[in-house]
N, C-alpha and C. Protein backbone atom coordinates (compact mmCIF):
# COMPACT_ATOMS: atom_id res chain seq x y z
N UNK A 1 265.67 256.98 191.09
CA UNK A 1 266.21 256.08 190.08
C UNK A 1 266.15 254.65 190.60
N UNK A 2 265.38 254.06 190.19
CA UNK A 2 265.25 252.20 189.88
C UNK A 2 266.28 251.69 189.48
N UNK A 3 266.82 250.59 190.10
CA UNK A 3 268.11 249.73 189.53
C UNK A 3 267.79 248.11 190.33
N UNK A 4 267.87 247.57 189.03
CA UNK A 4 267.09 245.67 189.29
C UNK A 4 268.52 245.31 190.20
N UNK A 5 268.02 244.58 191.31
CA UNK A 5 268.74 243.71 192.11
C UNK A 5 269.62 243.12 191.19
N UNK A 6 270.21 243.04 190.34
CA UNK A 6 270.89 241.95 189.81
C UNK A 6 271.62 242.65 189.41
N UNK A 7 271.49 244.04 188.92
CA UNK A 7 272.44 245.10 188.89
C UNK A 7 273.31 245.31 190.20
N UNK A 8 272.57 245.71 190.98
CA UNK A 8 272.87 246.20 192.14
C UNK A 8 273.70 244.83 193.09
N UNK A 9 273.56 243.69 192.68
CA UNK A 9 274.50 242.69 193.06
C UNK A 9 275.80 242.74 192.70
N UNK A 10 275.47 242.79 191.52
CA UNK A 10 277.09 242.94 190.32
C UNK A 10 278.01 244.91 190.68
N UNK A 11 277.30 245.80 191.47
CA UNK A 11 277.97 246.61 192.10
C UNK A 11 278.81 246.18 193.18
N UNK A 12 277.64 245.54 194.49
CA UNK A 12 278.38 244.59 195.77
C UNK A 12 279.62 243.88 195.39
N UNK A 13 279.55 243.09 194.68
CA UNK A 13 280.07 242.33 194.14
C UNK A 13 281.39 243.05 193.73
N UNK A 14 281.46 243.69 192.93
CA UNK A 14 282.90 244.28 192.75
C UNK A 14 282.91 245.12 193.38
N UNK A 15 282.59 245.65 194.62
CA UNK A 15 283.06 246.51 195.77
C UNK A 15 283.95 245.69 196.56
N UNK A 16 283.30 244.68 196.78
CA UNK A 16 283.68 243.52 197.72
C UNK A 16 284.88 243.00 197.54
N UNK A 17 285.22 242.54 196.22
CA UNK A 17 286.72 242.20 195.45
C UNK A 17 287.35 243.01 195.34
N UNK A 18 286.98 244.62 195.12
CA UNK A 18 287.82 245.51 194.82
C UNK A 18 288.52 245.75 196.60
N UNK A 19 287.90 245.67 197.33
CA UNK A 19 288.50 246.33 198.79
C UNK A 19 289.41 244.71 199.40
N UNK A 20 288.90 243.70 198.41
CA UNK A 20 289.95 242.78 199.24
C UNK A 20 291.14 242.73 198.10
N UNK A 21 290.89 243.07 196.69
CA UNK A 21 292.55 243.15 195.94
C UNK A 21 293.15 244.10 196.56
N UNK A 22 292.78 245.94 197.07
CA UNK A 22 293.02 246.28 197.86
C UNK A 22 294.07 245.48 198.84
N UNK A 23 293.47 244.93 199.94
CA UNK A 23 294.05 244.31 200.84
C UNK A 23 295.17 243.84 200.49
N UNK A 24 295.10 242.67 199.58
CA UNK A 24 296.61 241.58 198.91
C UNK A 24 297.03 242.37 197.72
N UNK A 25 297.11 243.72 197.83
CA UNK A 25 297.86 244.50 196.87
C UNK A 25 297.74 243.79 195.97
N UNK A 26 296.63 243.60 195.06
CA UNK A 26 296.73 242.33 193.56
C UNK A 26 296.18 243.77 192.63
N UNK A 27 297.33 244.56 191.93
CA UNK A 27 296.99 245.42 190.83
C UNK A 27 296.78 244.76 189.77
N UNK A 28 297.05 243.86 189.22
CA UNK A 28 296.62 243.17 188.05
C UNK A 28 295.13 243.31 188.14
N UNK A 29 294.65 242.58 189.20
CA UNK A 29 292.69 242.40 189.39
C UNK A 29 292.26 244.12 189.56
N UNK A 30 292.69 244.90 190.12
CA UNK A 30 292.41 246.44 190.13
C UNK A 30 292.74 246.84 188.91
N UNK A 31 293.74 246.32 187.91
CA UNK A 31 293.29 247.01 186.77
C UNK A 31 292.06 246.56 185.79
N UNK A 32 292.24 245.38 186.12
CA UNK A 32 290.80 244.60 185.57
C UNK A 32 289.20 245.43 186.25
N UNK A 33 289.53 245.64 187.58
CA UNK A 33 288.44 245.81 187.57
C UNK A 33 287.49 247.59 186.93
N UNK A 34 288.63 248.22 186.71
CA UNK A 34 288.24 249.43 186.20
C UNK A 34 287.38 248.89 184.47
N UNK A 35 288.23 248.04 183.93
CA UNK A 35 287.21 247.21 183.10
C UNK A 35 285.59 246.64 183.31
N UNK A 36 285.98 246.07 184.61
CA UNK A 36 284.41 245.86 185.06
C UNK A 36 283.33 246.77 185.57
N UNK A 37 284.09 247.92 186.18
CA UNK A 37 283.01 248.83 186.60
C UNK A 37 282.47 249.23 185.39
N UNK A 38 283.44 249.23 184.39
CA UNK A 38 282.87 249.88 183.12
C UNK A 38 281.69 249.28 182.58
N UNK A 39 281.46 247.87 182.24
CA UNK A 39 281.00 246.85 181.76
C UNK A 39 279.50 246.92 182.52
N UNK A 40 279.88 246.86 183.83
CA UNK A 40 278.74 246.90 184.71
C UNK A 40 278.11 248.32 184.43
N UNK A 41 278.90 249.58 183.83
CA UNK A 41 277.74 250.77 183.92
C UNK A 41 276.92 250.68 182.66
N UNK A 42 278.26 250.20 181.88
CA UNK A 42 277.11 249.57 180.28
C UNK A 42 275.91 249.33 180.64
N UNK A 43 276.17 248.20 181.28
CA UNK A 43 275.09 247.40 181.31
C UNK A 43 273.96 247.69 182.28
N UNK A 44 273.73 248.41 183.22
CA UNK A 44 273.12 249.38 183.46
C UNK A 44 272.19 250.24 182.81
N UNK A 45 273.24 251.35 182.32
CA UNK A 45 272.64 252.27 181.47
C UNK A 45 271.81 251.60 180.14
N UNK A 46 272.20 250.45 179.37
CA UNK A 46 271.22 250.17 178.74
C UNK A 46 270.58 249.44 178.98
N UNK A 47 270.46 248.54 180.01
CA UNK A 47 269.25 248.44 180.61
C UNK A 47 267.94 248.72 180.45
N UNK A 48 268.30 250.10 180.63
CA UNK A 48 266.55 251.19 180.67
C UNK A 48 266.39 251.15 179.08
N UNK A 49 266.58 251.25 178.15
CA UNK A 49 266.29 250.74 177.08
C UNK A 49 266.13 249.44 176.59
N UNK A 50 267.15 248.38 176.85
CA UNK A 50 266.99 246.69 176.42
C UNK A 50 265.84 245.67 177.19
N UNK A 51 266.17 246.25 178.48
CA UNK A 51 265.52 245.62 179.53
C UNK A 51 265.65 244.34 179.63
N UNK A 52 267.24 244.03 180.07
CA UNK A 52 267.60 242.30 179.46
C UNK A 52 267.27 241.32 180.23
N UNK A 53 267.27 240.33 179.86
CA UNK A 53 266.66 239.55 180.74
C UNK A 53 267.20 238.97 182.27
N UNK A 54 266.17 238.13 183.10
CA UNK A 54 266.95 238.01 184.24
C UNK A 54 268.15 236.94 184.43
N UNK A 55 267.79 235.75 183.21
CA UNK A 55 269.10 235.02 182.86
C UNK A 55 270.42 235.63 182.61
N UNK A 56 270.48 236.91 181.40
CA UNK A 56 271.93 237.47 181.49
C UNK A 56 272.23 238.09 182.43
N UNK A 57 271.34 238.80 183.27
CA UNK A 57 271.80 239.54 184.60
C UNK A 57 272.48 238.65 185.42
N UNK A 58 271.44 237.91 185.96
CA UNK A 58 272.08 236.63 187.15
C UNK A 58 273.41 235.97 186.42
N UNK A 59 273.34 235.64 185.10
CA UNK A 59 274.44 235.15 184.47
C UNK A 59 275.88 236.07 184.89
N UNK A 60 275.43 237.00 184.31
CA UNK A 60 276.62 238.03 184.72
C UNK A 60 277.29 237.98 186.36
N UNK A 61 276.48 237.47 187.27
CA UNK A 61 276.78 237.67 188.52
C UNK A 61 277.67 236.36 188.31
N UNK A 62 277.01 235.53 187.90
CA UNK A 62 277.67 234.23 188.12
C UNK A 62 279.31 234.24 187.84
N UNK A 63 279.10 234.92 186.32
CA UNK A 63 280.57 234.76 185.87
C UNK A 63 280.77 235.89 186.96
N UNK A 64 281.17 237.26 187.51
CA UNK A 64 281.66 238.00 187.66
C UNK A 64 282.16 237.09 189.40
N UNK A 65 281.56 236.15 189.93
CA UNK A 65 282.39 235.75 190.35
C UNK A 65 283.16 234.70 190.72
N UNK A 66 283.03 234.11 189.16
CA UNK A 66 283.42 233.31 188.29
C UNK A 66 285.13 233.94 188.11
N UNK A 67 284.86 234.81 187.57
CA UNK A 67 286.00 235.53 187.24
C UNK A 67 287.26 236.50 188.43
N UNK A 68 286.33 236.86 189.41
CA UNK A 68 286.70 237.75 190.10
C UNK A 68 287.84 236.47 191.29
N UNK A 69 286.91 235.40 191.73
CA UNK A 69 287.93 234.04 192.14
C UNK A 69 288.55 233.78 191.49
N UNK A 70 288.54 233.49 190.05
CA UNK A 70 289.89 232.85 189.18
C UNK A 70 291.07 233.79 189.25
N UNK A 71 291.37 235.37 189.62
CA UNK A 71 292.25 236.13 189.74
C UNK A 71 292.79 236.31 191.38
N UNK A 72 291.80 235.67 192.06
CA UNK A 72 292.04 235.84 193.53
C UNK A 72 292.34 234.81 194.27
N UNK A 73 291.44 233.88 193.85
CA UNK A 73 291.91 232.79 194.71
C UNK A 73 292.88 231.50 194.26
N UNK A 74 293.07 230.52 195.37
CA UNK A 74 294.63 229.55 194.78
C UNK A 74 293.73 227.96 195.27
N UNK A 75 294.10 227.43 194.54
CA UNK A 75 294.11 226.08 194.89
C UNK A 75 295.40 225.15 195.32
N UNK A 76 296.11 225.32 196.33
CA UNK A 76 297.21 225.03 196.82
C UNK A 76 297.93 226.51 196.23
N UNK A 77 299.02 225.68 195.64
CA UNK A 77 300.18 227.39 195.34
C UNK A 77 299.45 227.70 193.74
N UNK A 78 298.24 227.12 193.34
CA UNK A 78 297.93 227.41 192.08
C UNK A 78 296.95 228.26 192.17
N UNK A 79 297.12 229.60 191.16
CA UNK A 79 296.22 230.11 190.77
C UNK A 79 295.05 229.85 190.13
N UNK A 80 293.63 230.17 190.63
CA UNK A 80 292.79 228.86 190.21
C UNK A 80 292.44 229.61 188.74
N UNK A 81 292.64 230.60 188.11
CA UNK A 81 292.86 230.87 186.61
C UNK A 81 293.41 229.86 185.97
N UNK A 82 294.43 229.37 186.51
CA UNK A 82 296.20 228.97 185.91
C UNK A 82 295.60 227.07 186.13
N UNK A 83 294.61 226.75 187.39
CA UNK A 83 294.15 225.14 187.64
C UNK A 83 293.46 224.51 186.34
N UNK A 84 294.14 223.09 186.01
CA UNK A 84 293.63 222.27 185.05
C UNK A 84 292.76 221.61 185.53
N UNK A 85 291.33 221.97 184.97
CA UNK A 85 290.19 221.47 185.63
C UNK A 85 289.78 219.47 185.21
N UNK A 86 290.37 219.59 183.55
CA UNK A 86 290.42 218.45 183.10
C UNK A 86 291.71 218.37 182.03
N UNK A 87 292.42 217.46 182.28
CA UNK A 87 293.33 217.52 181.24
C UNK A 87 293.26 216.48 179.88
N UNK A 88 292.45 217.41 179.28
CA UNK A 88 292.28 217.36 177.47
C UNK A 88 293.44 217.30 176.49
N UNK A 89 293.64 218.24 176.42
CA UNK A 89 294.92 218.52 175.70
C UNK A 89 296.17 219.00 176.56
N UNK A 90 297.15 218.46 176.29
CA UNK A 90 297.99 218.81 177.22
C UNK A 90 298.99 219.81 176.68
N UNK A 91 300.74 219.86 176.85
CA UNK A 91 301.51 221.02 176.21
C UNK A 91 301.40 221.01 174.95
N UNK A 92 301.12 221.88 174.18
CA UNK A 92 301.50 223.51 174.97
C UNK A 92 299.98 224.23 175.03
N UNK A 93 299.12 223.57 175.06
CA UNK A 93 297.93 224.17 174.94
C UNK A 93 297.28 224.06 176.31
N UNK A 94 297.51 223.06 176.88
CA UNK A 94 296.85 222.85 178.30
C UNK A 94 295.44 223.57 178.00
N UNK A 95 294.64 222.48 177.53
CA UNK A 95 292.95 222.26 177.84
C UNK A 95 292.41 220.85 178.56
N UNK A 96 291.77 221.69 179.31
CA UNK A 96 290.96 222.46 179.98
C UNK A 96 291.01 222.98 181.14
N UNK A 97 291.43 224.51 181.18
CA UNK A 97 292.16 225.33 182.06
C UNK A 97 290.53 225.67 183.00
N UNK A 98 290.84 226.25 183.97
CA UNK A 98 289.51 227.13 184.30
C UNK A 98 289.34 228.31 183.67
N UNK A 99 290.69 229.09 183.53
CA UNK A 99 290.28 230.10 182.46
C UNK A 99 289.89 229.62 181.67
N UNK A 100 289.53 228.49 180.78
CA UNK A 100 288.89 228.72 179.41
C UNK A 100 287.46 228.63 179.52
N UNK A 101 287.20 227.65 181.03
CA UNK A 101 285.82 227.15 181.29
C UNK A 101 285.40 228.82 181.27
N UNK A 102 285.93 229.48 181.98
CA UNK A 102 285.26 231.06 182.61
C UNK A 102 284.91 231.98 181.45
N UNK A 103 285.80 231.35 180.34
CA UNK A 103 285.43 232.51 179.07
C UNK A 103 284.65 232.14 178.31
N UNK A 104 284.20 230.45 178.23
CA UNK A 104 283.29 229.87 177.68
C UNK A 104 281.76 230.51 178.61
N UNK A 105 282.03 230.18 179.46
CA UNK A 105 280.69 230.40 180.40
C UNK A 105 280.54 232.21 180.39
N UNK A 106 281.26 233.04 180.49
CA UNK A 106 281.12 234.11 180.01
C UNK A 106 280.01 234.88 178.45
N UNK A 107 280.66 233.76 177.53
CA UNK A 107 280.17 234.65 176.55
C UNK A 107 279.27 233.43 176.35
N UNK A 108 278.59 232.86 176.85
CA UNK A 108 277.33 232.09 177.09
C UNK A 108 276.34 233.11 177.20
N UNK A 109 276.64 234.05 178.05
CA UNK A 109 275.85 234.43 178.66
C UNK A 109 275.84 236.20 178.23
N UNK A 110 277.52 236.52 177.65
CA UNK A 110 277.31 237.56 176.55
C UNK A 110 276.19 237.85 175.53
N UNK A 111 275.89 235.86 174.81
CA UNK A 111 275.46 236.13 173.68
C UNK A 111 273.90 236.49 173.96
N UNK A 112 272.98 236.11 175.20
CA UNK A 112 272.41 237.07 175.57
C UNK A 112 271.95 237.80 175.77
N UNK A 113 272.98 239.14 176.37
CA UNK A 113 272.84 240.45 175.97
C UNK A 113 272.86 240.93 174.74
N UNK A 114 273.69 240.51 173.92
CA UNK A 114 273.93 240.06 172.46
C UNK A 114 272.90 240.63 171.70
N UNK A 115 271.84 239.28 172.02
CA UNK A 115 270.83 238.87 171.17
C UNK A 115 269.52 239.90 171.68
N UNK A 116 269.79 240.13 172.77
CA UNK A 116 268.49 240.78 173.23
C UNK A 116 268.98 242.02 172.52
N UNK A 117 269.77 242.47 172.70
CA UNK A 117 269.91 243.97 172.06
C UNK A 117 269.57 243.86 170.33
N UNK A 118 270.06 242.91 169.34
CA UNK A 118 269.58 242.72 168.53
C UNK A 118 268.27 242.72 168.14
N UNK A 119 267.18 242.02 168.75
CA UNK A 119 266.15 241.53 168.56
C UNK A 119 265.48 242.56 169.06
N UNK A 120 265.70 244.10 170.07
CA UNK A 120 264.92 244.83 169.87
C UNK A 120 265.19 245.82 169.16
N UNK A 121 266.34 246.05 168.48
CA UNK A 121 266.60 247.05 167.69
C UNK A 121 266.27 247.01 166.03
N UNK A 122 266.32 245.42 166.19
CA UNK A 122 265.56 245.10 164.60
C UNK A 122 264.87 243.65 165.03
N UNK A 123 263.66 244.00 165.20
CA UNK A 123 262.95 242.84 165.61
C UNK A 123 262.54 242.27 164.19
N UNK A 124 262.43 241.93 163.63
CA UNK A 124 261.99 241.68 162.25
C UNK A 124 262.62 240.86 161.55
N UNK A 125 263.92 241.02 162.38
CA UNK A 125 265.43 240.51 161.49
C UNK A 125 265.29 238.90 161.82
N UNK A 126 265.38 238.40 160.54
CA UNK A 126 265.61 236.67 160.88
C UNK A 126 266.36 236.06 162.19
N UNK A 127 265.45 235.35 162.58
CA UNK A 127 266.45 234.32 163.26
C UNK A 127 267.89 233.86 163.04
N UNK A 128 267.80 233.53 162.21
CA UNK A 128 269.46 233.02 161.81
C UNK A 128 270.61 233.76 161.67
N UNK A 129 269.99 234.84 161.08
CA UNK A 129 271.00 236.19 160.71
C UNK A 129 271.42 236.73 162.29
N UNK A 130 270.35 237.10 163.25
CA UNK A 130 270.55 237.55 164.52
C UNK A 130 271.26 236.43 165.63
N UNK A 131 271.18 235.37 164.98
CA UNK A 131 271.81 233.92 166.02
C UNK A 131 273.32 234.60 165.68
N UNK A 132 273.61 234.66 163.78
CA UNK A 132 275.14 234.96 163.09
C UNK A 132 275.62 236.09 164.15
N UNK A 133 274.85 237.27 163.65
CA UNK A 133 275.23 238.85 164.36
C UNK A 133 275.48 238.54 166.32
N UNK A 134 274.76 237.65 166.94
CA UNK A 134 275.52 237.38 167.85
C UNK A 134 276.75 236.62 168.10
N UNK A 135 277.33 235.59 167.57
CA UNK A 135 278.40 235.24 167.41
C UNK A 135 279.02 236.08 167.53
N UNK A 136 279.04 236.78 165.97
CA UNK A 136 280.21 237.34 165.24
C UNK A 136 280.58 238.64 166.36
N UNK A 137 279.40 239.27 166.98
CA UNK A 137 279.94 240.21 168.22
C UNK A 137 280.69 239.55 169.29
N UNK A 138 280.00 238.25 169.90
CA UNK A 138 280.52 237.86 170.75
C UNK A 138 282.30 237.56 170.64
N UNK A 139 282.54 236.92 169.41
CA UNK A 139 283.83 237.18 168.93
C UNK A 139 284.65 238.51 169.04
N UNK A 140 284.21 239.48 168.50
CA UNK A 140 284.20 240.74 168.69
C UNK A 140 284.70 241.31 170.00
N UNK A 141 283.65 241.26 170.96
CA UNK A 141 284.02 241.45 172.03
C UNK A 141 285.21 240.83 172.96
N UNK A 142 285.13 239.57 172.60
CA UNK A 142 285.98 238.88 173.31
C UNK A 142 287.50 239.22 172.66
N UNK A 143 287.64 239.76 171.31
CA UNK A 143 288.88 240.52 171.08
C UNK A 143 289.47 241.26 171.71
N UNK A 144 288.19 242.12 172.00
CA UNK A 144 288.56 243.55 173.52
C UNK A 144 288.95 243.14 174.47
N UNK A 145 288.39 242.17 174.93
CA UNK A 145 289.01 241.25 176.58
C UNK A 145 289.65 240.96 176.71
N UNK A 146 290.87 240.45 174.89
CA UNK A 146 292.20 240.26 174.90
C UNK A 146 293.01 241.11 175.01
N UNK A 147 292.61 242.31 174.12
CA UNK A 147 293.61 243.45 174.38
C UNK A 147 293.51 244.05 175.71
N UNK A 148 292.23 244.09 176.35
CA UNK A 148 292.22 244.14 177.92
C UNK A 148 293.49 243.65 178.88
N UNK A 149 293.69 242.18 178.11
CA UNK A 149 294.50 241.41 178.80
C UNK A 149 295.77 241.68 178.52
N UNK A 150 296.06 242.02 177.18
CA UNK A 150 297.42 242.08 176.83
C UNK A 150 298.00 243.75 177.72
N UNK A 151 297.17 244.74 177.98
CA UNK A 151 297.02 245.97 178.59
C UNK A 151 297.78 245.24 179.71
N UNK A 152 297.00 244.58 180.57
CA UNK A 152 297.28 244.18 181.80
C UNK A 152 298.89 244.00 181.85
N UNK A 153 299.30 242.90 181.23
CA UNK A 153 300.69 242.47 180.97
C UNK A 153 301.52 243.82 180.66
N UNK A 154 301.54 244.56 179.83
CA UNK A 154 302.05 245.83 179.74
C UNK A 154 301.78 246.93 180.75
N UNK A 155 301.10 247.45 181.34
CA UNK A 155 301.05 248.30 182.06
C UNK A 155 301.24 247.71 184.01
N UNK A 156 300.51 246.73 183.98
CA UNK A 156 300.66 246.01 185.53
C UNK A 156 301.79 245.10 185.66
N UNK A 157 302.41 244.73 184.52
CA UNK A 157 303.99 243.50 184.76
C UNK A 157 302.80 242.34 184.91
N UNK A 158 301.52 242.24 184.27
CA UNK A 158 301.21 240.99 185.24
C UNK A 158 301.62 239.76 183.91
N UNK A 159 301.89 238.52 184.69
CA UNK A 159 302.37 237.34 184.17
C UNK A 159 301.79 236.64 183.96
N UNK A 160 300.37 236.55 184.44
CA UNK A 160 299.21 235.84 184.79
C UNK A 160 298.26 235.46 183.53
N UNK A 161 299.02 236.26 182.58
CA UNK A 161 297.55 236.20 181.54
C UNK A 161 298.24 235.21 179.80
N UNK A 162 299.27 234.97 180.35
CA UNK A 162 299.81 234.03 178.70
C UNK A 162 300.34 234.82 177.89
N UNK A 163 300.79 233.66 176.87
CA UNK A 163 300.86 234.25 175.59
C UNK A 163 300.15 234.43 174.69
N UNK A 164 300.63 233.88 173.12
CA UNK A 164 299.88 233.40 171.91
C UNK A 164 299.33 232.38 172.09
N UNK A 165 299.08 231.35 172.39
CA UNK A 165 298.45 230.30 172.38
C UNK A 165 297.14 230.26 173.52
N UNK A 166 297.74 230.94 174.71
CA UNK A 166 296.47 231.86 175.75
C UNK A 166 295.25 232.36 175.09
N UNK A 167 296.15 233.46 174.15
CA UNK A 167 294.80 234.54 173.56
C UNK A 167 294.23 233.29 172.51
N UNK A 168 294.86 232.63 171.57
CA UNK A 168 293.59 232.32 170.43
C UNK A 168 293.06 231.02 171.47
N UNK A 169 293.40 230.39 172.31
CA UNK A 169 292.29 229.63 172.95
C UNK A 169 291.72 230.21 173.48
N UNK A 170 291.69 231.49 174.39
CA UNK A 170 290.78 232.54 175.20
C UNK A 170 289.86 232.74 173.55
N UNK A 171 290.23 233.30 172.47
CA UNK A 171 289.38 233.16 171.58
C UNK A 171 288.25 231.89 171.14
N UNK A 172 288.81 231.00 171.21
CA UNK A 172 288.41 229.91 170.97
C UNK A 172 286.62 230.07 171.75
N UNK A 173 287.21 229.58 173.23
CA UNK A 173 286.16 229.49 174.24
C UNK A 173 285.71 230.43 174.30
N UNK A 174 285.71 231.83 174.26
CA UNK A 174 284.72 232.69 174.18
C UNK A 174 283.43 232.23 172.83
N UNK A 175 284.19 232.21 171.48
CA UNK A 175 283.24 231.01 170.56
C UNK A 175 282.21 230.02 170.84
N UNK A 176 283.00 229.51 171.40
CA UNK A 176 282.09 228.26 171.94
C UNK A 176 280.98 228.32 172.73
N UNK A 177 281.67 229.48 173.38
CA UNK A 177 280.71 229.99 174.79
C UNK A 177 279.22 230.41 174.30
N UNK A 178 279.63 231.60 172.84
CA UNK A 178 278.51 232.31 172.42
C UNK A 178 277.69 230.43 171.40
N UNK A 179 278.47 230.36 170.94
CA UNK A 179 277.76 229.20 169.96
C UNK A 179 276.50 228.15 170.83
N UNK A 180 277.28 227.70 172.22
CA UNK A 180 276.07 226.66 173.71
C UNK A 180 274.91 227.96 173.86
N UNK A 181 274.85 228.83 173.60
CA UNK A 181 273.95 229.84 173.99
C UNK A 181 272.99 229.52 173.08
N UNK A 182 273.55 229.29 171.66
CA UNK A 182 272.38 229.69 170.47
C UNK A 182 270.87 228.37 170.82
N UNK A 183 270.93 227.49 171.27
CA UNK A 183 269.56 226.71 171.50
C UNK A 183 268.80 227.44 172.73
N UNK A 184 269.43 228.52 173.35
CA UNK A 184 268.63 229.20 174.38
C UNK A 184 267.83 230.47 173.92
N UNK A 185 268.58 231.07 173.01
CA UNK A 185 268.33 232.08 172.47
C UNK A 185 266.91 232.73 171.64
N UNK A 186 266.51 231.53 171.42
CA UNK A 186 265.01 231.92 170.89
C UNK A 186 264.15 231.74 171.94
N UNK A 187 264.26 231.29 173.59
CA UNK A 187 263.27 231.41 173.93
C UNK A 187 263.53 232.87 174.49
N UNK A 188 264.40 233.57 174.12
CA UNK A 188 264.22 234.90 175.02
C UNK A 188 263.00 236.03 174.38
């Protein structure tokens, strides 16, 4: 069995985080990451059918540890999830968090996989309609990542992940994220 380096990074990769949340007892990121192994076998397994490209692969690495630092590491006593990278908007919304940068840059790179899966399952299908159908998943998905999150808070006590105003800006930037994608998207 064949498996592209970029797969096989994004395994390392959450081995590596998983044995150091391990270490600093961080169950919040161990429950997350049973999310990611998942994500990562997805993406795997269809693979051998999509055959996606090497931008969303490497992309994926990027965010994954993109993401995997924003739950682990601190910038002084701050969680660098929780660090205001630029301050845009301030209370009660506090933009521009790094979490939002991470969910923007995330489903950048969702839309993607997105689109590639689209475009070979109905190649035929307009441009525009398949630019829409990625959005509207990428939205989609990024719903799941909330209830992912809201899981977290309920089952791990974790504190880390907000409220209402958290999730529809985590909505927000996942949007946005898939929308900076769409001028890339036709050269795939």
């Amino acid at each position: 069995m064949s498996i592209k380096r970029s797969i096989l990074f994004s395994w390392v990769l959450l081995a590596a985080f998983i044995i150091a949340a391990l270490i600093r007892k961080n169950y919040e990121f161990l429950f997350y990451a049973s999310s990611l192994i998942l994500l990562v076998l997805i993406i795997q397994i269809s693979d051998k059918k999509f055959d996606y490209p090497k931008i969303a692969l490497w992309g994926m690495n990027s965010w994954l540890i993109l993401h995997l630092l924003g739950g682990m590491a601190k910038i002084g006593s701050t969680r660098l999830y929780d660090f205001m990278l630029l301050d845009i908007i301030g209370e009660p919304y506090h933009i521009l968090k790094y979490d939002q940068f991470v969910h923007a840059y995330c489903y950048f790179f969702a839309a993607f996989f997105i689109y590639t899966l689209i475009k070979k399952e109905a190649p035929k299908m307009q441009w525009g309609l398949a630019v829409f159908l990625t959005i509207v998943a990428s939205i989609g998905i990024g719903g799941i990542n909330e209830i992912i999150e809201f899981m977290a808070v309920v089952l791990v006590d974790s504190n880390g992940v907000g409220g209402y105003y958290n999730t529809a800006i985590d909505l927000v930037a996942n949007t946005i994220g898939a929308i900076f994608a769409i001028p890339f998207l036709k050269k795939l």
